[in-house]
Every structure is written in structure tokens, then in C-alpha cells.
N, C-alpha and C. Protein backbone atom coordinates (compact mmCIF):
# COMPACT_ATOMS: atom_id res chain seq x y z
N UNK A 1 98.51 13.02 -3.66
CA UNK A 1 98.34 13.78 -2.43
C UNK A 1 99.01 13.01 -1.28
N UNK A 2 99.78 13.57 -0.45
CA UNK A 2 100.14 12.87 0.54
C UNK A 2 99.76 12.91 1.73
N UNK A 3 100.15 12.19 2.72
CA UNK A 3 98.98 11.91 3.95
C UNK A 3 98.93 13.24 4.58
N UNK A 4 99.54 13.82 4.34
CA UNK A 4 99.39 14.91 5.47
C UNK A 4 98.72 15.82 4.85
N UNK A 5 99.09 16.31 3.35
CA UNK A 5 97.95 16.74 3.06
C UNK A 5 96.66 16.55 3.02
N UNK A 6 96.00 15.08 2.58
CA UNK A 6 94.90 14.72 3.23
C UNK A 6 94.26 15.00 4.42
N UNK A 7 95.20 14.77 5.53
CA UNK A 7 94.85 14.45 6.83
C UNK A 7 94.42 16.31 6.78
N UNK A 8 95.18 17.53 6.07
CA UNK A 8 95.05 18.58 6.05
C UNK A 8 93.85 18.93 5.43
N UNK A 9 93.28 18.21 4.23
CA UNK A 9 92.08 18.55 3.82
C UNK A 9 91.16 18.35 4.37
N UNK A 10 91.02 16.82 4.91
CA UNK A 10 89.95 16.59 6.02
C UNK A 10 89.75 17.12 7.27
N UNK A 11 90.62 17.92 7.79
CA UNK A 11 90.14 18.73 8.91
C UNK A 11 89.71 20.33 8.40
N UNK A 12 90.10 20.45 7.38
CA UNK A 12 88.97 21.95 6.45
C UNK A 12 87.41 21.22 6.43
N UNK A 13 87.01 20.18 6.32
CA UNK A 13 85.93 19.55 6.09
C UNK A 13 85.32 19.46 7.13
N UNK A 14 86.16 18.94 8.25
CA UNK A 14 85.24 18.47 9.66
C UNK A 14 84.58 19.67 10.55
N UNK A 15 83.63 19.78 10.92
CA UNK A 15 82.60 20.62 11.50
C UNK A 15 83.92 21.03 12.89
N UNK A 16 83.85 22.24 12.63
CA UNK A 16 84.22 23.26 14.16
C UNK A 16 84.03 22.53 15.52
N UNK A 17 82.48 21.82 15.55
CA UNK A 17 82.17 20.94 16.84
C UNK A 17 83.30 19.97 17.00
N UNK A 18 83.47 19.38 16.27
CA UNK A 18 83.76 17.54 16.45
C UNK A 18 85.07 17.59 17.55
N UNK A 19 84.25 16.61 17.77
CA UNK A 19 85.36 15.80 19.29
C UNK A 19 86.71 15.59 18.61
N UNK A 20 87.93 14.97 19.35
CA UNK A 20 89.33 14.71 19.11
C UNK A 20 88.82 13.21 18.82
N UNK A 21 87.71 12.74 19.27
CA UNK A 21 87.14 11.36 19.18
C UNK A 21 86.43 11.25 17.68
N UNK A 22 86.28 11.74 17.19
CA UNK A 22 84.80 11.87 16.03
C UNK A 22 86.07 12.40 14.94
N UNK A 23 87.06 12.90 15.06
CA UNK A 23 88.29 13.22 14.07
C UNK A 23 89.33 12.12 14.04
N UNK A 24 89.30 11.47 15.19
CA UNK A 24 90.37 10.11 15.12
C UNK A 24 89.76 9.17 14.05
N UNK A 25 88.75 8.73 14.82
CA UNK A 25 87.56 7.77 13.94
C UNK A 25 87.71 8.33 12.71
N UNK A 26 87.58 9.29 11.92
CA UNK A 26 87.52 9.62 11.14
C UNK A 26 88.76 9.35 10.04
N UNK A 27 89.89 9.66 10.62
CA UNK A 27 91.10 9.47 10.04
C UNK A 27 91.42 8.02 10.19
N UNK A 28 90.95 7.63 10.79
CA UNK A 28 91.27 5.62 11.28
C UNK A 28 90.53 5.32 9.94
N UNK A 29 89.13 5.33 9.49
CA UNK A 29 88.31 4.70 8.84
C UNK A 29 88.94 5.24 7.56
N UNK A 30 89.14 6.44 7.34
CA UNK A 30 89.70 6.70 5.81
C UNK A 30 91.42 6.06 5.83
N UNK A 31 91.87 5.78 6.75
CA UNK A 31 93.19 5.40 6.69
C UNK A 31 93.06 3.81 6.00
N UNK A 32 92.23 3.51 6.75
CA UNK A 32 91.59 1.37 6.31
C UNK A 32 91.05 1.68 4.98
N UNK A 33 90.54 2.46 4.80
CA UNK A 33 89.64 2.09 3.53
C UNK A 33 90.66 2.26 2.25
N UNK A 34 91.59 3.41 2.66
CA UNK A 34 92.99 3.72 1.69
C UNK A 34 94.02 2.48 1.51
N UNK A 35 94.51 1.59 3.10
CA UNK A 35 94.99 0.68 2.92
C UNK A 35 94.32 -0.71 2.24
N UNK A 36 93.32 -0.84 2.68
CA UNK A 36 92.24 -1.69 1.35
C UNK A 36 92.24 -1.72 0.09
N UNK A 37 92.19 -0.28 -0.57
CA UNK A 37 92.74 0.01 -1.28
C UNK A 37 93.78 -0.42 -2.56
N UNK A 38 94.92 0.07 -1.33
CA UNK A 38 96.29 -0.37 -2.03
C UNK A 38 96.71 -2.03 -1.71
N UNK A 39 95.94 -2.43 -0.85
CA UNK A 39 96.35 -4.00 -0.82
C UNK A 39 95.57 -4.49 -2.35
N UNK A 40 94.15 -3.85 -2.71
CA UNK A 40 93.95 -4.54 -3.86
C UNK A 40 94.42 -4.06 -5.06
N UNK A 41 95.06 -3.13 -4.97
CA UNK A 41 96.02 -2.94 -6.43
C UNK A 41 97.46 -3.91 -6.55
N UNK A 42 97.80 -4.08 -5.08
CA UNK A 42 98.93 -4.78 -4.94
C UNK A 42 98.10 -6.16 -5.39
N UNK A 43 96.94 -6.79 -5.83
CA UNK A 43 96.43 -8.12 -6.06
C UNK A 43 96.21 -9.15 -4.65
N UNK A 44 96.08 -8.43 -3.59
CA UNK A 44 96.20 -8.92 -2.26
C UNK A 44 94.30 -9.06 -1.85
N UNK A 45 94.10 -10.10 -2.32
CA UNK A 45 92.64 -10.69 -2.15
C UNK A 45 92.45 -11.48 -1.34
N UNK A 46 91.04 -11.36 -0.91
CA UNK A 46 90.53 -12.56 0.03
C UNK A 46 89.36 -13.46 -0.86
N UNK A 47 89.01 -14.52 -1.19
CA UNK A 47 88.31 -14.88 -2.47
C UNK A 47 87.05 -15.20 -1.63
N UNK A 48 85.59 -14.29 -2.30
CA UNK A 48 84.29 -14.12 -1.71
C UNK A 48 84.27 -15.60 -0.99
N UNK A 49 84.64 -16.75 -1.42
CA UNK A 49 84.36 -17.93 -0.84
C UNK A 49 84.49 -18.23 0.59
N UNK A 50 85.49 -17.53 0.81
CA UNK A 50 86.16 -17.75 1.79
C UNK A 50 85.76 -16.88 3.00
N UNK A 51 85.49 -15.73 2.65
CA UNK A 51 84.92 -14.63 3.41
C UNK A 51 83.36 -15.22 3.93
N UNK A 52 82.71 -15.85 3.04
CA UNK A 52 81.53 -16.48 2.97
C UNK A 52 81.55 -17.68 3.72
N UNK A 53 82.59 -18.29 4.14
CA UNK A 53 82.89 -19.36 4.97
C UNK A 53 83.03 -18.86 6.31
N UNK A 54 83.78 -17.44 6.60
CA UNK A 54 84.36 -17.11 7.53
C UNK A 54 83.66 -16.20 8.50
N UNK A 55 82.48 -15.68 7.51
CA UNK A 55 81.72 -14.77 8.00
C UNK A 55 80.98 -14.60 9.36
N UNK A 56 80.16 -15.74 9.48
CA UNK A 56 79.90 -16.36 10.37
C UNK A 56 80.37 -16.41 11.97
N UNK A 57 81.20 -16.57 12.01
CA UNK A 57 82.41 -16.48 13.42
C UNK A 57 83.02 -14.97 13.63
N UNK A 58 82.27 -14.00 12.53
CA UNK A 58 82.80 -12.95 13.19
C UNK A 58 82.20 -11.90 13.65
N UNK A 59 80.19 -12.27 13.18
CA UNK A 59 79.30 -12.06 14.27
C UNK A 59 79.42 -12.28 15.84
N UNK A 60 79.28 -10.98 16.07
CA UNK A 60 79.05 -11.07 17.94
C UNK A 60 77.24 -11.43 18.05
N UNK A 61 77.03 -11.72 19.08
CA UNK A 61 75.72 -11.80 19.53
C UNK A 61 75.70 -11.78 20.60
């Protein structure tokens, strides 16, 4: 499927209401989660260790 078709299916899905805000977000978060994705088929890892080291500093408080 290609992006535009996607981007075409997901607005058959999204409620009549939704903001231009609540459809961006929407396409942003499925866009990351797709590129996530394909970085880990490409073998493009971050090793739990490290994330587990890093984690920390990327809490706000």
C-alpha cells in the first residue's frame, strides 16, 4: 500500500468531527511507528542496554 493510499484509508476511518490537529497527530504517530518499523527490518537497533542507560535523562519533571 502506498502512503497515499494509507493516508487515504485513514481519513475513511477518522470521525467527521476531528480537528486538522487530531488528523495531523494522527498521521505523524502512524508515520513514526511505520518508520520504526522499517529501521528494524533494515537491522537498525538500539540495544535495551543502552536505552536503559539513557532513559533516565529523557524524563522531564
Amino acid at each position: 500500500m502506498s502512503n497515499k493510499q494509507f493516508v487515504e484509508d485513514l481519513l475513511q476511518r477518522i470521525p467527521d468531527g476531528a480537528s486538522l490537529h487530531d488528523i495531523a497527530q494522527e498521521i505523524e504517530f502512524i508515520a513514526a511507528v511505520r518508520q520504526g518499523l522499517d529501521e528494524l527490518d533494515r537491522g537498525e537497533r538500539i540495544p535495551i542496554e543502552e536505552v536503559e542507560r539513557e532513559l533516565p535523562s529523557w524524563i522531564v519533571k
